[in-house]
Protein backbone atom coordinates (compact mmCIF):
# COMPACT_ATOMS: atom_id res chain seq x y z
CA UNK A 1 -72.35 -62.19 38.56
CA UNK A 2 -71.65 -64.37 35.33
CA UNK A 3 -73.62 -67.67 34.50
CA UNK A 4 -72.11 -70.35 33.47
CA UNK A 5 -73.11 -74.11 32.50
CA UNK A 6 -70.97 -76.77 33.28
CA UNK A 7 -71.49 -80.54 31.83
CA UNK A 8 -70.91 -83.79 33.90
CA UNK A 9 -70.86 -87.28 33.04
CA UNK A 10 -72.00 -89.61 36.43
CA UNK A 11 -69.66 -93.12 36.33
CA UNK A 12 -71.99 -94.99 38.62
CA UNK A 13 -74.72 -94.55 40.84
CA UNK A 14 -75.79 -91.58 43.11
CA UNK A 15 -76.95 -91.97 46.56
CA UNK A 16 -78.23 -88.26 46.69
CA UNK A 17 -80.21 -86.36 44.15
CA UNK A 18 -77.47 -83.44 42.42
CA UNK A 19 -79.02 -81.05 43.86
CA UNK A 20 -77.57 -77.00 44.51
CA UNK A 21 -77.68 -76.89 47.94
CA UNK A 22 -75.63 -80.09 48.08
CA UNK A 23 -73.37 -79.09 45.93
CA UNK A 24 -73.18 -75.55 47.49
CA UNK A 25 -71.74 -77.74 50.41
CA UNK A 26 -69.53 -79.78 48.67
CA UNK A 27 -67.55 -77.08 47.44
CA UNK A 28 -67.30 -75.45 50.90
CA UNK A 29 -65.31 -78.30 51.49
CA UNK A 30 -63.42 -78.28 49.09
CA UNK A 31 -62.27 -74.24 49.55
CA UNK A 32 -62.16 -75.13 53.31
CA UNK A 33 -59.07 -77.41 52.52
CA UNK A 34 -57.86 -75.35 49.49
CA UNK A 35 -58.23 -71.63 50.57
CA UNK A 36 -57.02 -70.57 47.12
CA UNK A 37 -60.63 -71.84 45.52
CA UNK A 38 -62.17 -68.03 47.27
CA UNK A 39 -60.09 -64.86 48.04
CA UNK A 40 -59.55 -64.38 51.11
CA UNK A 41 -60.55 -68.19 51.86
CA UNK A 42 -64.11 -69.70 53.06
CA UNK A 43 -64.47 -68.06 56.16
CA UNK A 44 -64.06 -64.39 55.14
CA UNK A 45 -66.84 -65.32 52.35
CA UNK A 46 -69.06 -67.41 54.43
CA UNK A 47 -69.09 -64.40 56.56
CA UNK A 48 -70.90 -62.30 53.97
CA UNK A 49 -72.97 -64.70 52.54
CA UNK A 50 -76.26 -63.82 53.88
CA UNK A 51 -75.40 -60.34 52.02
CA UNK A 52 -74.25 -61.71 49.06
CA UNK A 53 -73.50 -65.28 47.24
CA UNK A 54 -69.76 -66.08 45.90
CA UNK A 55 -71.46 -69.22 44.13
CA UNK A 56 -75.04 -70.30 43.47
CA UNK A 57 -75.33 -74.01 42.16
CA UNK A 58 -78.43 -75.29 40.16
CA UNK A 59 -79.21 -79.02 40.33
CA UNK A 60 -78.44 -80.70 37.93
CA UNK A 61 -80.64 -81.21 34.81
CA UNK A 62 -80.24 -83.74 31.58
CA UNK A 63 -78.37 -82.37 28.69
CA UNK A 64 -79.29 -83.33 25.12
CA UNK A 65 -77.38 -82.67 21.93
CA UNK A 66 -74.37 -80.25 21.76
CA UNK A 67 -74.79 -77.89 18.54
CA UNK A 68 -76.84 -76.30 20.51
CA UNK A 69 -78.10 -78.08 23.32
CA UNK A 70 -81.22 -78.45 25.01
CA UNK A 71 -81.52 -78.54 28.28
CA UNK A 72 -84.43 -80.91 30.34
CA UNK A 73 -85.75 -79.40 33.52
CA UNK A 74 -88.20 -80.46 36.03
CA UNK A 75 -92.24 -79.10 34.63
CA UNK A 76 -92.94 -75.81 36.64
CA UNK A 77 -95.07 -76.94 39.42
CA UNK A 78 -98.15 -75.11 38.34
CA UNK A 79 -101.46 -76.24 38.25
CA UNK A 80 -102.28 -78.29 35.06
CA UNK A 81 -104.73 -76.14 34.11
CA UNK A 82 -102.36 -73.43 33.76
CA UNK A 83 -99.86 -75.26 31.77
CA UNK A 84 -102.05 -77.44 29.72
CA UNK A 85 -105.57 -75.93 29.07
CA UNK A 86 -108.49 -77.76 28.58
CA UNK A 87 -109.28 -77.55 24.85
CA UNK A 88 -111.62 -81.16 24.74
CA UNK A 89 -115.39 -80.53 24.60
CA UNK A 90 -115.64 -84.29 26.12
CA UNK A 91 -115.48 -84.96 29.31
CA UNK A 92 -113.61 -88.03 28.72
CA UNK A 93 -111.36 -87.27 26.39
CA UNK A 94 -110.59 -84.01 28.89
CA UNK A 95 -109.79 -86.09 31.39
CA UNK A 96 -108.03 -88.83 29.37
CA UNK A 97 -106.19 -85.71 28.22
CA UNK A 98 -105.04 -84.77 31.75
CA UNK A 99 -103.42 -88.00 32.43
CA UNK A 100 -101.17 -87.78 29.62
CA UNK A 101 -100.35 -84.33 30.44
CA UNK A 102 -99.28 -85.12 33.90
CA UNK A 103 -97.32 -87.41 33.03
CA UNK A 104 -95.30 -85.20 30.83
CA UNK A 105 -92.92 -84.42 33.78
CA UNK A 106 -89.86 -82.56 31.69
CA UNK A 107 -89.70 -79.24 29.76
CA UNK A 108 -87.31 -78.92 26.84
CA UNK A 109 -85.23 -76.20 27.18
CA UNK A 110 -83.30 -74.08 24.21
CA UNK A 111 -79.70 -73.23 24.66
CA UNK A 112 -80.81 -69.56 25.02
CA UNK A 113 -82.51 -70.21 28.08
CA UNK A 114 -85.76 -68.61 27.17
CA UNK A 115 -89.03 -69.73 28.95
CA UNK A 116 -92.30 -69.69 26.85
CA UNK A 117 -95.04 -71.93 28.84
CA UNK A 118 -97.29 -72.18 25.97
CA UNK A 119 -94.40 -72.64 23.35
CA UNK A 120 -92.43 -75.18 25.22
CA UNK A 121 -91.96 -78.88 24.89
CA UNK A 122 -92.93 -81.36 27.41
CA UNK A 123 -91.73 -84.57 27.93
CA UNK A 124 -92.52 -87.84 29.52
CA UNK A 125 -89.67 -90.08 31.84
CA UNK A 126 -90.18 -92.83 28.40
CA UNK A 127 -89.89 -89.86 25.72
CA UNK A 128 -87.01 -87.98 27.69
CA UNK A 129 -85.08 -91.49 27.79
CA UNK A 130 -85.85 -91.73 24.25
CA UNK A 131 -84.18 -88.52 23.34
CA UNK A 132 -81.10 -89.52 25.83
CA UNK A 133 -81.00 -92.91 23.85
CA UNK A 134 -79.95 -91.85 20.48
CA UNK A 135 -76.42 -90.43 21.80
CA UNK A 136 -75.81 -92.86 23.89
CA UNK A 137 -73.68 -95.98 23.17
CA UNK A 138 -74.42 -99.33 21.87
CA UNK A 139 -73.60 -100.84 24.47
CA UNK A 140 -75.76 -98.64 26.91
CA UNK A 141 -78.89 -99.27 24.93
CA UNK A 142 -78.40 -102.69 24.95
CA UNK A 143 -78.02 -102.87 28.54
CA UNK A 144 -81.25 -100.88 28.91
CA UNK A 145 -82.90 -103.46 26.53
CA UNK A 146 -81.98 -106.13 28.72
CA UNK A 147 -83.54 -104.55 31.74
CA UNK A 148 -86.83 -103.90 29.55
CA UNK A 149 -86.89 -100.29 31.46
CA UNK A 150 -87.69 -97.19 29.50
CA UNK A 151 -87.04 -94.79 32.06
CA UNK A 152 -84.41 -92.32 31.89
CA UNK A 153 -83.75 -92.78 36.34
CA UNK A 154 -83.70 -95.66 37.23
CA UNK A 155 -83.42 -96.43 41.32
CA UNK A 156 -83.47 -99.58 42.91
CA UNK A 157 -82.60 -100.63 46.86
CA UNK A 158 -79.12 -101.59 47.00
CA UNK A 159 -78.70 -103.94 50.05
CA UNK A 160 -75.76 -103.48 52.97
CA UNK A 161 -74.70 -105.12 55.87
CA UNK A 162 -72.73 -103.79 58.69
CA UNK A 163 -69.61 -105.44 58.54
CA UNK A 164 -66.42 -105.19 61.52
CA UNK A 165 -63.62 -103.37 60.36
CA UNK A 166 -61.43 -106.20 62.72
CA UNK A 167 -62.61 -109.52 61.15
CA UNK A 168 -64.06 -108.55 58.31
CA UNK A 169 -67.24 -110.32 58.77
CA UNK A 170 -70.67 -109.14 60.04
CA UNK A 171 -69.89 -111.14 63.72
CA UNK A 172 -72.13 -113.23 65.81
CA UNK A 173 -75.43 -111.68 66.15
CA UNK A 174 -74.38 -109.30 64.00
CA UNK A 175 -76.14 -109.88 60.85
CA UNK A 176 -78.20 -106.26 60.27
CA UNK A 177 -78.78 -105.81 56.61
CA UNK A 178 -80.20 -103.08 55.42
CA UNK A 179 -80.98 -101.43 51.88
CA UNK A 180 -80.28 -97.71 50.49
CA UNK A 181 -81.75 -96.47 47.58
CA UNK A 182 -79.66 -95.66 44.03
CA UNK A 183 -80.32 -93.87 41.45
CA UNK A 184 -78.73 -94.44 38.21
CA UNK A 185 -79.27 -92.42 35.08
CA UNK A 186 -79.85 -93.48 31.63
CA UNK A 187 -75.87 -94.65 29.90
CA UNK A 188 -74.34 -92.16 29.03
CA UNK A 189 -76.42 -89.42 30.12
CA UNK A 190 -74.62 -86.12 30.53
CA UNK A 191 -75.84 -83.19 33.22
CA UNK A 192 -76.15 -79.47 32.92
CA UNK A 193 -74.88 -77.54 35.89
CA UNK A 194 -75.80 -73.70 35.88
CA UNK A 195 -73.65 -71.67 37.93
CA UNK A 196 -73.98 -67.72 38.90
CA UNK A 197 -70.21 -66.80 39.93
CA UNK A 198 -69.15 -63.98 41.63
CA UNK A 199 -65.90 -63.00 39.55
CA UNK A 200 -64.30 -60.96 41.93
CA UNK A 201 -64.10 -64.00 44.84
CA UNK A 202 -63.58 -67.15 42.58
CA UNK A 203 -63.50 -67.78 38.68
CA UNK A 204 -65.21 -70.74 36.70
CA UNK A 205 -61.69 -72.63 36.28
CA UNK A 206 -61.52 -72.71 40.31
CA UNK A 207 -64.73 -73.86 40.56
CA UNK A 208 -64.79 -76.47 37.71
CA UNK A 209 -61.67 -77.58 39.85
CA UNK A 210 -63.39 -78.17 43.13
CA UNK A 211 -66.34 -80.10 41.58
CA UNK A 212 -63.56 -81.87 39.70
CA UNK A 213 -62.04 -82.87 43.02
CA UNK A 214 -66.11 -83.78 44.26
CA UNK A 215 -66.22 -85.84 41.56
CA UNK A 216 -63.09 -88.12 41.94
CA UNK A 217 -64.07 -88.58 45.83
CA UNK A 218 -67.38 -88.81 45.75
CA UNK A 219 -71.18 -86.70 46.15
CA UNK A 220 -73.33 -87.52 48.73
CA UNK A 221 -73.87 -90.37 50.39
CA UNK A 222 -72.10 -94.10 50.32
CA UNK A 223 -69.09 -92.13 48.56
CA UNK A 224 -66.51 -94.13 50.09
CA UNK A 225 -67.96 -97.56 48.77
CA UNK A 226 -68.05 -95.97 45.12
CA UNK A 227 -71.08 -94.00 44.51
CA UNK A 228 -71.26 -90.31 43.32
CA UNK A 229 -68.84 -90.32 41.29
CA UNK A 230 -68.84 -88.25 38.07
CA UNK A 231 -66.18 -86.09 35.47
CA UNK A 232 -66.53 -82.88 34.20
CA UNK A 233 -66.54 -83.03 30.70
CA UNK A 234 -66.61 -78.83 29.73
CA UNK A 235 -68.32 -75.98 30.71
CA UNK A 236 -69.36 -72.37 28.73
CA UNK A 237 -70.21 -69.30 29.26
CA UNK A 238 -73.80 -68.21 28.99
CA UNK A 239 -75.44 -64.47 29.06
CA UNK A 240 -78.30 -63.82 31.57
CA UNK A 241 -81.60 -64.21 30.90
CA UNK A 242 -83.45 -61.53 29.83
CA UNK A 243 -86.14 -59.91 32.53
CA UNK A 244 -88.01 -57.70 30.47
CA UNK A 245 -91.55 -58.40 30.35
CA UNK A 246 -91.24 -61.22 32.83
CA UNK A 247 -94.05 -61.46 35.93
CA UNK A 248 -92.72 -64.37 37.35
CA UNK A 249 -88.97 -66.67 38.33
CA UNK A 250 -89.01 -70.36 37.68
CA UNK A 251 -86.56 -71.61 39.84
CA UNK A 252 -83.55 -74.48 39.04
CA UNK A 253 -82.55 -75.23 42.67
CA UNK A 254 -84.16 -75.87 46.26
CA UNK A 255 -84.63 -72.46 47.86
CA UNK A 256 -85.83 -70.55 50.83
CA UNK A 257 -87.74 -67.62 49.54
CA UNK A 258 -87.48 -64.21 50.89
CA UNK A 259 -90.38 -63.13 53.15
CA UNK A 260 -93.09 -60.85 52.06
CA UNK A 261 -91.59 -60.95 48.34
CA UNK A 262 -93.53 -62.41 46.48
CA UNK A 263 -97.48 -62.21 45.86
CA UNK A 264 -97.95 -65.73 44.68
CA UNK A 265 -96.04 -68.73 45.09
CA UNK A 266 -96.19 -72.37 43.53
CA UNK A 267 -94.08 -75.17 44.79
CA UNK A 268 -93.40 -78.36 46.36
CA UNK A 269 -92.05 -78.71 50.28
CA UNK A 270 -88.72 -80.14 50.12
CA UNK A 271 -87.30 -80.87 53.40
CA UNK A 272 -83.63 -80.84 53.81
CA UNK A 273 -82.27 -82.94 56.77
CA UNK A 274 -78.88 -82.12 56.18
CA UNK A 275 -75.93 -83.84 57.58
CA UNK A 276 -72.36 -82.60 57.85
CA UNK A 277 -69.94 -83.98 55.70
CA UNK A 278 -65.86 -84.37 55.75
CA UNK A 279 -64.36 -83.89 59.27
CA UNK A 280 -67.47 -82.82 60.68
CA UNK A 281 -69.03 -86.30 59.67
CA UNK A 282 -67.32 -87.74 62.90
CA UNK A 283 -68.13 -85.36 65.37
CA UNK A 284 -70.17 -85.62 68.20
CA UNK A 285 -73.57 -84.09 67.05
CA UNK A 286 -73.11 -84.47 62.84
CA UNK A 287 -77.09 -83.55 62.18
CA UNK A 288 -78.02 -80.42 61.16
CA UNK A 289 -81.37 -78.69 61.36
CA UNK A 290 -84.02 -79.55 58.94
CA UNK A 291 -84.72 -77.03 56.07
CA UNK A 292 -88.12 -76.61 54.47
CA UNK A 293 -86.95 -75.43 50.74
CA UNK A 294 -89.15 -74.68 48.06
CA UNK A 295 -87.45 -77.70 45.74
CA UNK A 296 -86.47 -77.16 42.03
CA UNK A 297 -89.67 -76.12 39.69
CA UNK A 298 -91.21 -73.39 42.03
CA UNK A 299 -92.93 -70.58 40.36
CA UNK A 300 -92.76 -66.93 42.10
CA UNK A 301 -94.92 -64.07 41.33
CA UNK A 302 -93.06 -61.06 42.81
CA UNK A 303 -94.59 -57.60 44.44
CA UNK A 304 -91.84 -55.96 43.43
CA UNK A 305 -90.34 -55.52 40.00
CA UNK A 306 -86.66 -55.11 41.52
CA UNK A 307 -86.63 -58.59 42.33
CA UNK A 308 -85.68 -58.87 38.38
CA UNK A 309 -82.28 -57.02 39.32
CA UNK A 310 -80.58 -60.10 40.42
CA UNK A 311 -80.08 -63.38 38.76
CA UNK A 312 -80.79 -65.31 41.66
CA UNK A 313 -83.43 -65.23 44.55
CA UNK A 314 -83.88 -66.51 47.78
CA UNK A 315 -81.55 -66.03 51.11
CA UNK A 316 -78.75 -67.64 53.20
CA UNK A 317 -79.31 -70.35 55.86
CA UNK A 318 -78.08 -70.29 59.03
CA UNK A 319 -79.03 -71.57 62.26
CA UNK A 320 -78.43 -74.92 61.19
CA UNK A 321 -75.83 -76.43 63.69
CA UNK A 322 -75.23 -76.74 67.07
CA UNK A 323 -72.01 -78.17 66.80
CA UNK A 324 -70.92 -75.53 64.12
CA UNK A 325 -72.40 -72.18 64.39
CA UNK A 326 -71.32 -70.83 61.31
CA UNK A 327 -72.40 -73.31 59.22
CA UNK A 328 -74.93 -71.60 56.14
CA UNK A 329 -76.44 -73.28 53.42
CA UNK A 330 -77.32 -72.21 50.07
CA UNK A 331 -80.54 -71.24 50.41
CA UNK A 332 -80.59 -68.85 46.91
CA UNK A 333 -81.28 -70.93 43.52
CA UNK A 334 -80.76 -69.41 40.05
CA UNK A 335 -84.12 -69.13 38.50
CA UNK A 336 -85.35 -68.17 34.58
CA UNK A 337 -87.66 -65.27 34.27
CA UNK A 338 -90.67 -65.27 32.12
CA UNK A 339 -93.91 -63.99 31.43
CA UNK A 340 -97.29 -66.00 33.16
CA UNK A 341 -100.57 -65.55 31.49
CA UNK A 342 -103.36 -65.31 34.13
């Protein structure tokens, strides 16, 4: 497979977190009504998925600067003490120390991809937005000034009503508002999308189309009131991270580990209650299955060395649907090896 990382710009709000497996889905759309997105169209691929992935999508991560770029991705969810050890004879400065770490939620990443825990940078939401904040454009900051927020996501309730399609109005004894919550990113923020491609079913400019598509109509939910909308603005080839030395995969995506693979594991429950989208939106039973998922930022300690063969880990997901049986989702994430000091 070849990596790839390709850059969006969000126009608006999101109502759901960029995140791979949502994106894994997206796309399926998108090659279910253009079959020339995969050879031999979705279903022949979706077939074979649980053997091997045409696409794996990462979520997506802020990008900063261009010549090179660094790349900021969620803090490896590792204990603090393995990140940031104690090096304060005091008590209270040790533990004065400790909340400032933990609030450093972001790790700076070099354009080579290399991951170096005691070497790396770590950011705070204030610092990150910072960073974001000296490319972005006047009149971004001084929106963000007005607001007095120094946080690079912002997310606020955005409140709805349920309105008749007939008269236009909410009705007699109608009047159900109800709020959904928005994220919006920092003006003129731009987001890092890496991408493991399986050349011989699909090619970057195919998928760089679909997404394209995604973002004209809309990611995730409240798309057809305006949210999720974003523009590709390039993408570039990158080579695989190096494995050699490496004890342990920091993942960039939600994923379902392998069973019996792996001799340690550090992560955060994420659980997926998916929905379908497009036609299947409208059908009779449009809930999937929840998903347990290891989210972004897990840390796996592997039994077995071959695990460093692949570029991505993790499995398909199936089982999800009643009302479509062969629905899968991505249940593999791209993931950075490096080396983890005991």
């Amino acid at each position: 497979m070849k990596l790839y990382v390709i850059s969006i710009k969000p126009l608006g709000g999101l109502g759901t977190p960029l995140k791979g497996d949502t994106l894994f889905g997206h796309f399926c759309w998108q090659a279910a009504h253009d079959p020339g997105l995969l050879a031999g169209g979705l279903e022949r691929q979706i077939a074979s998925y649980s053997e091997k992935p045409f696409v794996v999508f990462s979520s997506a991560c802020p990008k900063l600067g261009n010549s090179p770029p660094q790349y900021a991705v969620k803090r490896p969810d590792l204990p603090l003490s393995l990140l940031f050890p104690d090096s304060e004879p005091e008590r209270v400065k040790r533990f004065e120390a400790r909340k400032k770490n933990k609030k450093r939620k972001w790790l700076l990443l070099n354009a080579d991809l290399e991951l170096e825990l005691k070497q790396a940078q770590y950011l705070t939401d204030s610092q990150l937005a910072d960073r974001v904040a000296r490319k972005a454009p006047e009149d971004g900051r001084r929106q963000m000034r007005k607001l007095g927020d120094s946080q690079f996501i912002i997310a606020f309730a955005q409140p709805h009503n349920t309105i008749s399609r007939l008269t236009q109005t909410t009705g007699p004894e109608q009047f159900a508002p109800y709020t959904q919550e928005i994220r919006h990113y920092y003006p003129g923020t731009e987001l890092a999308i890496f991408t493991l491609i399986e050349e011989q079913v699909t090619d970057i400019e195919r998928v760089c189309l679909g997404l394209q598509r995604i973002g004209q109509w809309g990611y995730g939910k409240d798309a057809s009131i305006g949210q999720g909308r974003f523009q590709l603005t390039g993408h570039q080839e990158l080579p695989l991270p190096k494995s050699e030395g490496a004890n342990a995969c920091y993942t960039l995506a939600p994923a379902v580990p392998e069973p019996d693979m792996y001799r340690e594991t550090y992560f955060v429950p994420f659980a997926r209650f998916g929905k379908h989208g497009d036609l299947l939106a409208r059908s009779g039973n449009p809930f999937k299955n929840p998903v347990i998922m290891a989210d972004e930022a897990a840390v796996f300690l592997p039994r077995d060395p071959k695990v460093f063969d692949k570029p991505y880990l993790g499995r398909a997901v199936t089982g999800l649907s009643k009302s479509f049986p062969a629905t899968v989702a991505q249940g593999y994430a791209f993931y950075l090896p490096f080396r983890l000091e005991g």
